[in-house]
C-alpha atoms as a PDB file:
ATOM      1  CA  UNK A   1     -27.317   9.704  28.494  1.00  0.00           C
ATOM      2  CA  UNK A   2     -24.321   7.929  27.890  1.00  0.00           C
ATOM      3  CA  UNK A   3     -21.699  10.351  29.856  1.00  0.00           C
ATOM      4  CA  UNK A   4     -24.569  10.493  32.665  1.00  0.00           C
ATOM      5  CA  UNK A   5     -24.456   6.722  32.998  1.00  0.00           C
ATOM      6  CA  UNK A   6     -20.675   6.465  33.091  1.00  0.00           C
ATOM      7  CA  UNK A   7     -20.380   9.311  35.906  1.00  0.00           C
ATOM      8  CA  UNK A   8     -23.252   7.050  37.868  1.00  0.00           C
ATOM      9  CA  UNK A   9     -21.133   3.846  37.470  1.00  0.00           C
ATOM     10  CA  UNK A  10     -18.153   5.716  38.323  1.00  0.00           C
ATOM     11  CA  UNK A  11     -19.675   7.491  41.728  1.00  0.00           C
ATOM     12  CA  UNK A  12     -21.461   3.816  42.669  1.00  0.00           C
ATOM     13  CA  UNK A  13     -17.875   2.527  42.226  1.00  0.00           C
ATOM     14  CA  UNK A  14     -16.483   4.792  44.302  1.00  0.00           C
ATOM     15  CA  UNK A  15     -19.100   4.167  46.996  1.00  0.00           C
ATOM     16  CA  UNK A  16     -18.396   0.393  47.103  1.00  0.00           C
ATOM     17  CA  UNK A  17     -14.744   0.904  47.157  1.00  0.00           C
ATOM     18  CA  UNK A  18     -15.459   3.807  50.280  1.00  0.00           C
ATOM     19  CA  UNK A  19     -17.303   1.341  52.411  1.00  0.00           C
ATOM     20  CA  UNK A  20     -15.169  -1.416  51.606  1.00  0.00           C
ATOM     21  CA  UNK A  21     -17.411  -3.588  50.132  1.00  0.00           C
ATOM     22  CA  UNK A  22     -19.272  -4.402  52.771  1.00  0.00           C
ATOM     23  CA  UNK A  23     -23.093  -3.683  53.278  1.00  0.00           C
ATOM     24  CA  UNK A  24     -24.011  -1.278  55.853  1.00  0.00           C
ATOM     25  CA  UNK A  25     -24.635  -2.936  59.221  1.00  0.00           C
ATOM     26  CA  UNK A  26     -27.648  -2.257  61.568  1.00  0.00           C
ATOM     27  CA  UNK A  27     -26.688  -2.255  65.475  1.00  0.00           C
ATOM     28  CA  UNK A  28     -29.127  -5.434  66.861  1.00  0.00           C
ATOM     29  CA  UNK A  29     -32.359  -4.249  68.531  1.00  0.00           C
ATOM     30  CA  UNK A  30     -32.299  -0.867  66.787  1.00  0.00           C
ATOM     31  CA  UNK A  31     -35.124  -0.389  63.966  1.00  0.00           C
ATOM     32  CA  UNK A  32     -33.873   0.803  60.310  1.00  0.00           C
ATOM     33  CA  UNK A  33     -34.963   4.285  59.717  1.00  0.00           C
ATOM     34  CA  UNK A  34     -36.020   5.139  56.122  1.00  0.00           C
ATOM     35  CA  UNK A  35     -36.144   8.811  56.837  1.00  0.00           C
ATOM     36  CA  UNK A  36     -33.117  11.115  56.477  1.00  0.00           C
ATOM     37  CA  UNK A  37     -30.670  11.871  59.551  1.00  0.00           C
ATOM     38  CA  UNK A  38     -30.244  15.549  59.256  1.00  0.00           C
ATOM     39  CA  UNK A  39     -26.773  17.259  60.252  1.00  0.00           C
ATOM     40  CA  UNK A  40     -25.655  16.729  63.571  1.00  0.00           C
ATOM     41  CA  UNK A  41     -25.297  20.287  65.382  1.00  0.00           C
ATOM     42  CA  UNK A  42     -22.431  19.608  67.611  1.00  0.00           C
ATOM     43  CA  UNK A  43     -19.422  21.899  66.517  1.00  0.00           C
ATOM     44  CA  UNK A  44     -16.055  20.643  65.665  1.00  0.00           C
ATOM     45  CA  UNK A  45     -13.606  22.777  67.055  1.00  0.00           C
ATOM     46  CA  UNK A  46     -10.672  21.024  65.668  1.00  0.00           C
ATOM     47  CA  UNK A  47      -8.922  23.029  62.697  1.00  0.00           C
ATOM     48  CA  UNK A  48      -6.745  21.327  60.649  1.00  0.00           C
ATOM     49  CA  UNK A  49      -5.300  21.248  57.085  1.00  0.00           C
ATOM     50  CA  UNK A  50      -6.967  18.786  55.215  1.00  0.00           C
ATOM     51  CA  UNK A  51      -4.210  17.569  52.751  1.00  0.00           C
ATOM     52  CA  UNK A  52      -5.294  15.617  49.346  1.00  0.00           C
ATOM     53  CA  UNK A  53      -4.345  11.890  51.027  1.00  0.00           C
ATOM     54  CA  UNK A  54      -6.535  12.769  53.918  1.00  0.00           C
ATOM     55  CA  UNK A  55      -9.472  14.159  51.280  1.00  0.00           C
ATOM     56  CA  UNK A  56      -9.208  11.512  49.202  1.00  0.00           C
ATOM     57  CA  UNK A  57      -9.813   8.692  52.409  1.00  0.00           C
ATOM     58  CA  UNK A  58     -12.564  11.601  53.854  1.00  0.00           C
ATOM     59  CA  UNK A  59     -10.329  11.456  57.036  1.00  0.00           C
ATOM     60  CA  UNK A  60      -9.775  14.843  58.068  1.00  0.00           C
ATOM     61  CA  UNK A  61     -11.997  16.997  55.114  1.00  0.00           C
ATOM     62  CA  UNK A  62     -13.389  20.184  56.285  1.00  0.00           C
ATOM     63  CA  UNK A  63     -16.291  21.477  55.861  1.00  0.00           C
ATOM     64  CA  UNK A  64     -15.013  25.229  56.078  1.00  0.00           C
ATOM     65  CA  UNK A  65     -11.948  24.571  54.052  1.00  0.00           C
ATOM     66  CA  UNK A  66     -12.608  21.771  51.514  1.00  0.00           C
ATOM     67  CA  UNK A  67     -16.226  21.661  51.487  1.00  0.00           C
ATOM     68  CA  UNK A  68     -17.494  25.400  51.687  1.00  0.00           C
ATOM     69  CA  UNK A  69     -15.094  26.558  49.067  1.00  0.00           C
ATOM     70  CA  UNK A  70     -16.707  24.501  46.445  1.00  0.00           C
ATOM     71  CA  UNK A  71     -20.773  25.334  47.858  1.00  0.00           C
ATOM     72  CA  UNK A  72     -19.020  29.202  47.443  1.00  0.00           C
ATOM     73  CA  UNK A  73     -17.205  28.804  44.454  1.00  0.00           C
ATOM     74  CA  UNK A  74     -20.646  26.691  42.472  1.00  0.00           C
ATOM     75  CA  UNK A  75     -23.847  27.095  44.473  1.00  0.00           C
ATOM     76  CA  UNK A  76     -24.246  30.193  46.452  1.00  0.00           C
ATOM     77  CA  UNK A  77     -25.530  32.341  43.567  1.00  0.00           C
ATOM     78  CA  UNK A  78     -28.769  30.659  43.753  1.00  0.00           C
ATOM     79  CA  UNK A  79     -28.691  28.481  47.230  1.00  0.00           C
ATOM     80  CA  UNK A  80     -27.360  31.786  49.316  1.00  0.00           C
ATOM     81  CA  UNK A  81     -27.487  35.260  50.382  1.00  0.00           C
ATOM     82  CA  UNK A  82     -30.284  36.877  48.900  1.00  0.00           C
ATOM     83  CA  UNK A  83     -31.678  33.859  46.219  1.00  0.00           C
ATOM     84  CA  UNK A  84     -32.334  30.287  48.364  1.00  0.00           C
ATOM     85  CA  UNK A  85     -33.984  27.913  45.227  1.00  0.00           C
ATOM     86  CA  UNK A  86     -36.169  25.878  46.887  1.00  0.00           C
ATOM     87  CA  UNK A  87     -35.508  27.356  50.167  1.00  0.00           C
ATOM     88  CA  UNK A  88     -31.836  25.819  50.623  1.00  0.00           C
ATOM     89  CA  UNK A  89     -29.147  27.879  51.492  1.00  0.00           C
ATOM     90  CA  UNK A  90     -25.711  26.577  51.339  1.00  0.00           C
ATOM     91  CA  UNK A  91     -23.908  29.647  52.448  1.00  0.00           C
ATOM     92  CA  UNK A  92     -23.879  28.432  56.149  1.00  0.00           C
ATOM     93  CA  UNK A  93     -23.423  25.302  57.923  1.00  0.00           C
ATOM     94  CA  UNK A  94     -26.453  26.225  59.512  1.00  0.00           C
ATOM     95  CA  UNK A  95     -28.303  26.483  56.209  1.00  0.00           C
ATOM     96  CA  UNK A  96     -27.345  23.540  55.151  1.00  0.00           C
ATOM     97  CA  UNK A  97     -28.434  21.725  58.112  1.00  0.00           C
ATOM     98  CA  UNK A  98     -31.823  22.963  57.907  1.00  0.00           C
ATOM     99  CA  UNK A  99     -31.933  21.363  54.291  1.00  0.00           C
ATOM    100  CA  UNK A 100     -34.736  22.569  52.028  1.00  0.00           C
ATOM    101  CA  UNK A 101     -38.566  23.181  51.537  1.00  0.00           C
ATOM    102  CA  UNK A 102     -38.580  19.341  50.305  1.00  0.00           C
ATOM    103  CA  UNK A 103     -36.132  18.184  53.397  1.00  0.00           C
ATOM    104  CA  UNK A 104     -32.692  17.369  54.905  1.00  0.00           C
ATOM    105  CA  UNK A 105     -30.185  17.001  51.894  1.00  0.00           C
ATOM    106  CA  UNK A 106     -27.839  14.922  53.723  1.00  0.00           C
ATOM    107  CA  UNK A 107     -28.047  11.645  55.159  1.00  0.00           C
ATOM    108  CA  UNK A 108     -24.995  11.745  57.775  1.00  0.00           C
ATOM    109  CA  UNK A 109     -22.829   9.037  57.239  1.00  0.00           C
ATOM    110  CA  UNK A 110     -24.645   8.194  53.767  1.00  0.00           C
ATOM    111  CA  UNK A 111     -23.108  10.250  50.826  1.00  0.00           C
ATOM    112  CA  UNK A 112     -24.944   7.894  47.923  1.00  0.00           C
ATOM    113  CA  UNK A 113     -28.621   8.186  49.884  1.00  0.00           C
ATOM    114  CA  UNK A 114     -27.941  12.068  50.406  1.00  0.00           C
ATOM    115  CA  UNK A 115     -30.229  14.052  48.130  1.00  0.00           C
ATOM    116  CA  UNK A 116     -27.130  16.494  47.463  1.00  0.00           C
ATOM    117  CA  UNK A 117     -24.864  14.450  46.364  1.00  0.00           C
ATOM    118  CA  UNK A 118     -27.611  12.745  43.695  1.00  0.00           C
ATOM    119  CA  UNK A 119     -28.423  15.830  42.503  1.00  0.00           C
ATOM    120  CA  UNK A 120     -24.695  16.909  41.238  1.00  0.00           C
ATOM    121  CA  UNK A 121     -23.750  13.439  40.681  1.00  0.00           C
ATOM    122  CA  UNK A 122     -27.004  13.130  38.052  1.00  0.00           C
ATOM    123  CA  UNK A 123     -25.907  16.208  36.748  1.00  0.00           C
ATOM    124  CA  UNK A 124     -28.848  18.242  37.635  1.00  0.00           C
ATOM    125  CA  UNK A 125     -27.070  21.053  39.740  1.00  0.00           C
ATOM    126  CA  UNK A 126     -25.362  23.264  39.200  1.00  0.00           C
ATOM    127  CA  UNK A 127     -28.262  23.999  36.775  1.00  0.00           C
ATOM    128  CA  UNK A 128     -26.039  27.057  36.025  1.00  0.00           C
ATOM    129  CA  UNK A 129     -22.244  26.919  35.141  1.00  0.00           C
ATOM    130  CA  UNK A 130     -20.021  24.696  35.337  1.00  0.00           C
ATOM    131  CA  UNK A 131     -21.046  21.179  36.884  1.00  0.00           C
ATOM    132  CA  UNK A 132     -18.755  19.954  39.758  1.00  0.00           C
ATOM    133  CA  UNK A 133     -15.977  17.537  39.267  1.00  0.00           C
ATOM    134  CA  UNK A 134     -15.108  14.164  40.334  1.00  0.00           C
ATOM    135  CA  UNK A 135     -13.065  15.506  42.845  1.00  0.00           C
ATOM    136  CA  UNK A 136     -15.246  17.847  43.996  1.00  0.00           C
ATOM    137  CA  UNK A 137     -18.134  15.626  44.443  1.00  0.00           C
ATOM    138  CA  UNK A 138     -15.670  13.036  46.384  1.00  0.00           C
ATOM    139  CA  UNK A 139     -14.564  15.521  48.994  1.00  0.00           C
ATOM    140  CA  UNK A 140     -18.086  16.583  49.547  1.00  0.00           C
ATOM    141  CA  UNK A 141     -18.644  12.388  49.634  1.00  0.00           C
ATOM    142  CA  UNK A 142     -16.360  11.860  52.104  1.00  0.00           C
ATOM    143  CA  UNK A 143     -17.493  15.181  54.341  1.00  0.00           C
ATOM    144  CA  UNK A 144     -21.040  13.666  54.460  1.00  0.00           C
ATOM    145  CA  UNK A 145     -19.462   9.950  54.784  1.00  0.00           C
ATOM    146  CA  UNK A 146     -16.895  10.726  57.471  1.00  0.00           C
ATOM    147  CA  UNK A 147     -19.830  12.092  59.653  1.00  0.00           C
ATOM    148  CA  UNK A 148     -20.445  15.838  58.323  1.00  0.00           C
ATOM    149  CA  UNK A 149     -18.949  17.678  60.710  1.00  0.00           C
ATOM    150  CA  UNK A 150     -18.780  21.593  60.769  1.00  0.00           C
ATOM    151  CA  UNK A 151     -15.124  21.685  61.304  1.00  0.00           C
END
């Protein structure tokens, strides 16, 4: 309970620090939405090496060579190829676009309101192996905060 709390501090930290301290601004005459923005599906054509400075500000992360290595590397054996738990596959941009039997898991733009990044930042997935680092949940935070592009 103890080590979960400290990792929730830590990520909520992180958050404020990411967004400057600043609460999230609503553009005048445009409603607040309470449900999830799913992935945008416009293609990023722009390859480029994503180098730890640039991961660690979420400018420049990519989702085929920061982010996809760690879904490959921690979640495909049971959100991919032939198992998708609770019908989300994370073997494919695609996949994870179309989000799961419950819903989108990502909330472009909003890492701490994206049902992925709760879910490995509580602790509760991986379910099996090893659970993903800090470092591996920021660069998959700054992917989703830097506008989730499949780049």
């Amino acid at each position: 309970m103890k080590k979960q709390l400290i990792i929730s501090l830590t990520f909520l930290a992180f958050i404020i620090t990411a967004c400057g301290g600043q609460p999230t601004q609503t553009l005048p005459g445009s409603a607040a939405s309470t449900q999830p923005t799913p992935i945008s599906t416009s293609a990023n054509t722009t390859t480029n090496t994503a180098s730890s400075a640039a991961q660690a500000s979420g400018v420049g992360v990519s989702f085929a060579k920061d982010v996809m290595p760690i879904f490959q590397n921690n979640c495909i054996n049971c959100h991919g190829g032939e198992q998708m738990k609770a019908g989300l596959d994370l073997s494919t941009y695609a996949g994870l676009e179309a989000g799961s039997f419950n819903g989108p898991v990502i909330v472009v733009g909003n890492s701490a309101g994206s049902f992925l990044v709760q879910q490995v930042v509580n602790g509760k997935m991986p379910k099996r192996g090893s659970k993903l680092t800090a470092e591996q949940i920021q660069v998959i935070s700054n992917w989703i905060d830097s506008g989730a592009l499949n780049n």
